[in-house]
Each structure stands twice: as C-alpha cells, then as structure tokens.
Protein backbone atom coordinates (compact mmCIF):
# COMPACT_ATOMS: atom_id res chain seq x y z
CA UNK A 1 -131.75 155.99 72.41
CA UNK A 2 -129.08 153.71 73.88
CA UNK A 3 -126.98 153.45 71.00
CA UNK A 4 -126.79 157.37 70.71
CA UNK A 5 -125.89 158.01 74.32
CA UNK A 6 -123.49 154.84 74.20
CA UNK A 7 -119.65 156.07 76.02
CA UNK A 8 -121.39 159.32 76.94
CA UNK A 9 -120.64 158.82 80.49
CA UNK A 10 -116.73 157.73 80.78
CA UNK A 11 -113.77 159.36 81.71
CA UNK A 12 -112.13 158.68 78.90
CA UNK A 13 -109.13 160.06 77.05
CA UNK A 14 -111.19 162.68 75.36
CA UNK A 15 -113.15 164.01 78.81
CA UNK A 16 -109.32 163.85 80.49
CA UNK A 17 -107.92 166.20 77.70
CA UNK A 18 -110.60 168.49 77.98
CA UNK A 19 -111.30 168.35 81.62
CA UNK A 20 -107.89 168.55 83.13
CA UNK A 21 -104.64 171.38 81.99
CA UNK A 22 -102.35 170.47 79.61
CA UNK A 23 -99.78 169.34 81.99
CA UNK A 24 -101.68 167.03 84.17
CA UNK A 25 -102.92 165.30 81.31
CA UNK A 26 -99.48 165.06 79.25
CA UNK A 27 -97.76 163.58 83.06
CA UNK A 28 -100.74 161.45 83.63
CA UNK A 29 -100.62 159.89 79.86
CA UNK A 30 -96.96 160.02 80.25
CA UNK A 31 -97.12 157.77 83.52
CA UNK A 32 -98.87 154.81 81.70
CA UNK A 33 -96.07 154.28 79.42
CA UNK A 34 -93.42 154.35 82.37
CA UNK A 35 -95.53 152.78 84.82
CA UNK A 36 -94.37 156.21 87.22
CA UNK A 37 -96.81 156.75 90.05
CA UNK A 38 -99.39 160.04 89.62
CA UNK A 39 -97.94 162.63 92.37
CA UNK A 40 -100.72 163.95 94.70
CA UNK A 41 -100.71 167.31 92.89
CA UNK A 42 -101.89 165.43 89.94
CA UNK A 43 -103.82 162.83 92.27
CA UNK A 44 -105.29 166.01 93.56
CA UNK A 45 -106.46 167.80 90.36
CA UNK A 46 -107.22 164.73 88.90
CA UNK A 47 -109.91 163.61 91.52
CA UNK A 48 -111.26 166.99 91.31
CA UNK A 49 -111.80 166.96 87.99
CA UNK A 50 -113.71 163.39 87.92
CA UNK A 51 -115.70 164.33 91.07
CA UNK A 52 -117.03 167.28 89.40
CA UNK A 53 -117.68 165.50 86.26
CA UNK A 54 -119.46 162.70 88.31
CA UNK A 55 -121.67 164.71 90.10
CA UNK A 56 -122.81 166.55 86.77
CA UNK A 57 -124.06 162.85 85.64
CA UNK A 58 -125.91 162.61 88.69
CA UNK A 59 -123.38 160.70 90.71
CA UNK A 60 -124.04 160.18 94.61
CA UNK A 61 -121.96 157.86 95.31
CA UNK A 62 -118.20 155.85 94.24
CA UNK A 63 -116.55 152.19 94.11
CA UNK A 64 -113.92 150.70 93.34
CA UNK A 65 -115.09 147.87 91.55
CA UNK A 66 -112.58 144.69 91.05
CA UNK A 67 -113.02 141.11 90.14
CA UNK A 68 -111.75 138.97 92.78
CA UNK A 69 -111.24 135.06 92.42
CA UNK A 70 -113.93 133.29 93.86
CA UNK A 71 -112.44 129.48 94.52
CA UNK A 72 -115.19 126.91 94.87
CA UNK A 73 -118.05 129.31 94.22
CA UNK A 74 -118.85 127.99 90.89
CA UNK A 75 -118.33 131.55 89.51
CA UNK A 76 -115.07 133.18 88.38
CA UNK A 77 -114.34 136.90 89.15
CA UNK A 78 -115.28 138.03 85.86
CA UNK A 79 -118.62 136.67 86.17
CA UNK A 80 -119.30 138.51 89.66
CA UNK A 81 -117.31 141.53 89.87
CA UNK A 82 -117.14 143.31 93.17
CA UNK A 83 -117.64 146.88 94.74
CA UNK A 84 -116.36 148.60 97.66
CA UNK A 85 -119.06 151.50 97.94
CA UNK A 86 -118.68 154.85 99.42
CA UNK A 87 -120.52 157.87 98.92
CA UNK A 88 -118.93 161.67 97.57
CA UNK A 89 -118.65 163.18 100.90
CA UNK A 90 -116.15 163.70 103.61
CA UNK A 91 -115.32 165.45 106.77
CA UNK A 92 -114.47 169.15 105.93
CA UNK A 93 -110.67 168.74 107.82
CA UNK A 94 -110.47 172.42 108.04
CA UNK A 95 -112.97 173.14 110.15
CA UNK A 96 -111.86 174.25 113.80
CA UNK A 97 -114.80 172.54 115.36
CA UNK A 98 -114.36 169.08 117.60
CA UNK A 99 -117.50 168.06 115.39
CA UNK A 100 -116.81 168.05 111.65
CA UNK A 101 -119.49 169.31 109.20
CA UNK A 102 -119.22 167.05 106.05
CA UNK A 103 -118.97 168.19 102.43
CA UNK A 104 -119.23 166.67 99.34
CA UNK A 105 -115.94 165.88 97.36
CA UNK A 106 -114.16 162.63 96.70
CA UNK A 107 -110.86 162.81 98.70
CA UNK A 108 -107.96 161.91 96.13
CA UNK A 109 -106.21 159.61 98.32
CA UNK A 110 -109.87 157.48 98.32
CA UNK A 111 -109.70 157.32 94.18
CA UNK A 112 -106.41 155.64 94.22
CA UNK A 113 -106.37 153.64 96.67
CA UNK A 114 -108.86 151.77 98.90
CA UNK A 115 -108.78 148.95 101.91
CA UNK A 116 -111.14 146.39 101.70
CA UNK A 117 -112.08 143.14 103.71
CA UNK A 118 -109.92 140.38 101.64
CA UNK A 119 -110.52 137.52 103.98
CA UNK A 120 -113.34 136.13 102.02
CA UNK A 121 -110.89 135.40 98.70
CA UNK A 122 -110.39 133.21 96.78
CA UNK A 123 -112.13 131.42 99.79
CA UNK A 124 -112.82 132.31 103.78
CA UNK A 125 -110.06 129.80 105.00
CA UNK A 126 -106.80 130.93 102.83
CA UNK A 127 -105.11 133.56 105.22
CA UNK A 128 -105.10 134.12 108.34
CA UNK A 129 -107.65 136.56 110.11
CA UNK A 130 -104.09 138.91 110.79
CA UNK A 131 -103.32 139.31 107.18
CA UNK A 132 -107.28 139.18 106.32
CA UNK A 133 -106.57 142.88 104.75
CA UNK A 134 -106.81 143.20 100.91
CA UNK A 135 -106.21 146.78 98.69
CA UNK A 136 -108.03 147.71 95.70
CA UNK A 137 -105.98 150.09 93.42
CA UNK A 138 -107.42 152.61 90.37
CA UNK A 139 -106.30 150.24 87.31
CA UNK A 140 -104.92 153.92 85.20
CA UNK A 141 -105.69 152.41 81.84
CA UNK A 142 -108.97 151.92 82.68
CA UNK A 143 -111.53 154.69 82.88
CA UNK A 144 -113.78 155.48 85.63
CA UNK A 145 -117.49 155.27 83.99
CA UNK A 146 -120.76 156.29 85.84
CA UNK A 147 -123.62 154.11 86.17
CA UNK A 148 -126.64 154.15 88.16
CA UNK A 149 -125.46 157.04 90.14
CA UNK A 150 -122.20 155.52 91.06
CA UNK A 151 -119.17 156.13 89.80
CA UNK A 152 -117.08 153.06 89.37
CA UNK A 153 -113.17 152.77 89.56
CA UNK A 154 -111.84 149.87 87.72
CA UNK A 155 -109.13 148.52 89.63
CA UNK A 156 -106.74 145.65 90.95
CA UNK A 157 -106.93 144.16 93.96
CA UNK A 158 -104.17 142.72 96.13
CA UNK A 159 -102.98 141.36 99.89
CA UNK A 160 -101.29 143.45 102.05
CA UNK A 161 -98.09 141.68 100.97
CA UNK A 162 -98.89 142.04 96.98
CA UNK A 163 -100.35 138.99 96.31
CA UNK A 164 -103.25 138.66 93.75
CA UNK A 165 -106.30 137.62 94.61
CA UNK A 166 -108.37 138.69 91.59
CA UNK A 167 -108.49 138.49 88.12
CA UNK A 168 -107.03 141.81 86.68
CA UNK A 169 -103.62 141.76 88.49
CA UNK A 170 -101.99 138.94 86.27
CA UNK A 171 -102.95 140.44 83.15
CA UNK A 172 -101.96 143.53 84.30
CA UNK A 173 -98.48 141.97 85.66
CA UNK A 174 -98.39 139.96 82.16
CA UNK A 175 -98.56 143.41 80.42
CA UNK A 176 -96.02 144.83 82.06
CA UNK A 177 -93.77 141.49 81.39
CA UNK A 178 -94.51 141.41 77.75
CA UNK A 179 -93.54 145.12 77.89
CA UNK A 180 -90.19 145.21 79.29
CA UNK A 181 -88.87 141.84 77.73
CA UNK A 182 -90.05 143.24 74.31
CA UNK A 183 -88.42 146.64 74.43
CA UNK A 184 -85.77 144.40 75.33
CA UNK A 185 -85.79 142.40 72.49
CA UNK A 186 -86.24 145.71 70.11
CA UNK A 187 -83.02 146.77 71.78
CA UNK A 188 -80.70 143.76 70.91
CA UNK A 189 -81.93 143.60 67.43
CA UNK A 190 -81.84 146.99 66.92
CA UNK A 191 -85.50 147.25 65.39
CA UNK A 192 -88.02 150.35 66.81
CA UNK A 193 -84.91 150.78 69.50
CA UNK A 194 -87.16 154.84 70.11
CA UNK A 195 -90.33 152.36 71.49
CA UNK A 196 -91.58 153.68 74.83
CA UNK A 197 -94.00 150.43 75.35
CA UNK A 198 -95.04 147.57 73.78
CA UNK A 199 -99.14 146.79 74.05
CA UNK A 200 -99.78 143.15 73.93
C-alpha cells in the first residue's frame, strides 16, 4: 500500500551511499557543508548513477522543478511549482556521422544546470525581453525523487545576473547567512569552535 512504498523512490542519502563509490559520496556530502561546487568527474558519475536508478523506476523523462514567484497571479510559488521537462536521451556526440543517432542517458551538465524562459516572473513586464533568460540550478540538499515517470530535480531558480525570482533562493541564501555568521559567533566565544555548519 502507499504507506509501505512511502520514500521508496528518492535519491536519498541512503540510495547515494549505496549507489555511488566511497569517494564520490564522501566529496559530494563533503561539498554541502562547504558550499564547494561538485567537479564534473563527480557531476559525471553522479548523473550516471541517478539516470540508471531512474530508469529502473520506470523513468522516461526529467525536470527541474522550481517554484517561481508568481506576482499578481493570486498564487504564490509554493502553491504552483514549475517544471522545465526534458526527456533521458541525447545525441550520441561520438558518432562520426553528420546525422547523430540518439541514446538514452541524462547528460550531467543537464542535471545541474538548466536555461529556462524567465520572462514570465514574477510577472511578463519586469525585465526586459534581452535579459528575459532565467537558470534553474539542482538545489544539492534536496533529492531528486521520481514520480509519474519523471524524475524531478529540486532546484533554485535565478536571472542571468543572480537575481531571485522564486521562492527557494532566499531560504537557501538565508541558510547560508545564518551559517557563516553563526560559525562566526562560535568562533569569538569560543563555544563548538570544530563546527563545520550550522543548520537553521
């Protein structure tokens, strides 16, 4: 029933361990207390290991799926998240022919990182059609679930220049402010000065 296959289809800490070595997992685990970016070895072995995992839970398909401000629509982001859909395939780059046969995979660079039409938030007349570009970003500390053959990437979701136009990036931004002034504040009264991070 529902309640016995509840969690049974995220990545989660336990799937990581399991499904990637020893060293990807301790760098990647390692990177959400610094805040250090993944490398693309990692990126690489990383996406490999959630595309095969998707696919065995029937996945056809990705998004990255965000919660962007909605000004004026009488809903907030959280009520109405948002997906930028894809499906698991991609030209196979090392074929010699002019026509590329596709394969299925999910390219690393596309789990990361994806480009999406921002013009539209928090409302159609904000920015400029020129700077209309928005980028949605894998959130780490979030896990990638599977549902209804699509595996969805939480993530944040930003303007070409940085600026958020969803809900996730300030809390995500808060985090990381609450972190560093509190380590801080360990520090200068000399109280848990070996603390690493600080989870608000």
């Amino acid at each position: 029933d529902a309640l016995s296959e509840m969690s049974s289809a995220i990545f989660n800490d336990e799937v990581m361990k399991a499904r990637l070595s020893s060293r990807v997992y301790a760098r990647f685990k390692e990177a959400l207390v610094t805040g250090a970016p993944t490398s693309e070895e990692d990126q690489k072995a990383i996406a490999e290991a959630i595309f095969k995992w998707a696919r065995e839970l029937g996945a056809v398909s990705f998004a990255h799926w965000f919660f962007p401000m909605r000004g004026g629509s009488g809903a907030y982001g959280s009520m109405c998240g948002a997906c930028k859909m894809d499906t698991l395939i991609d030209l196979d780059w090392s074929s010699s022919e002019a026509t590329k046969p596709f394969q299925a995979c999910l390219p690393y660079e596309r789990l990361f990182q994806g480009e999406t039409d921002g013009s539209s938030f928090p409302n159609g007349g904000l920015r400029a059609t020129h700077t209309a570009a928005a980028f949605t970003t894998w959130d780490r500390s979030s896990p990638c679930f599977v549902m209804d053959k699509v595996l969805r990437i939480p993530c944040a979701f930003v303007t070409h220049l940085g600026a958020c136009i969803d809900d996730k990036t300030p809390l995500l931004r808060s985090n990381d402010a609450v972190n560093k002034q509190g380590l801080r504040l360990l520090k200068n009264i000399k109280i848990g000065t070996d603390a690493k991070a600080i989870h608000s």
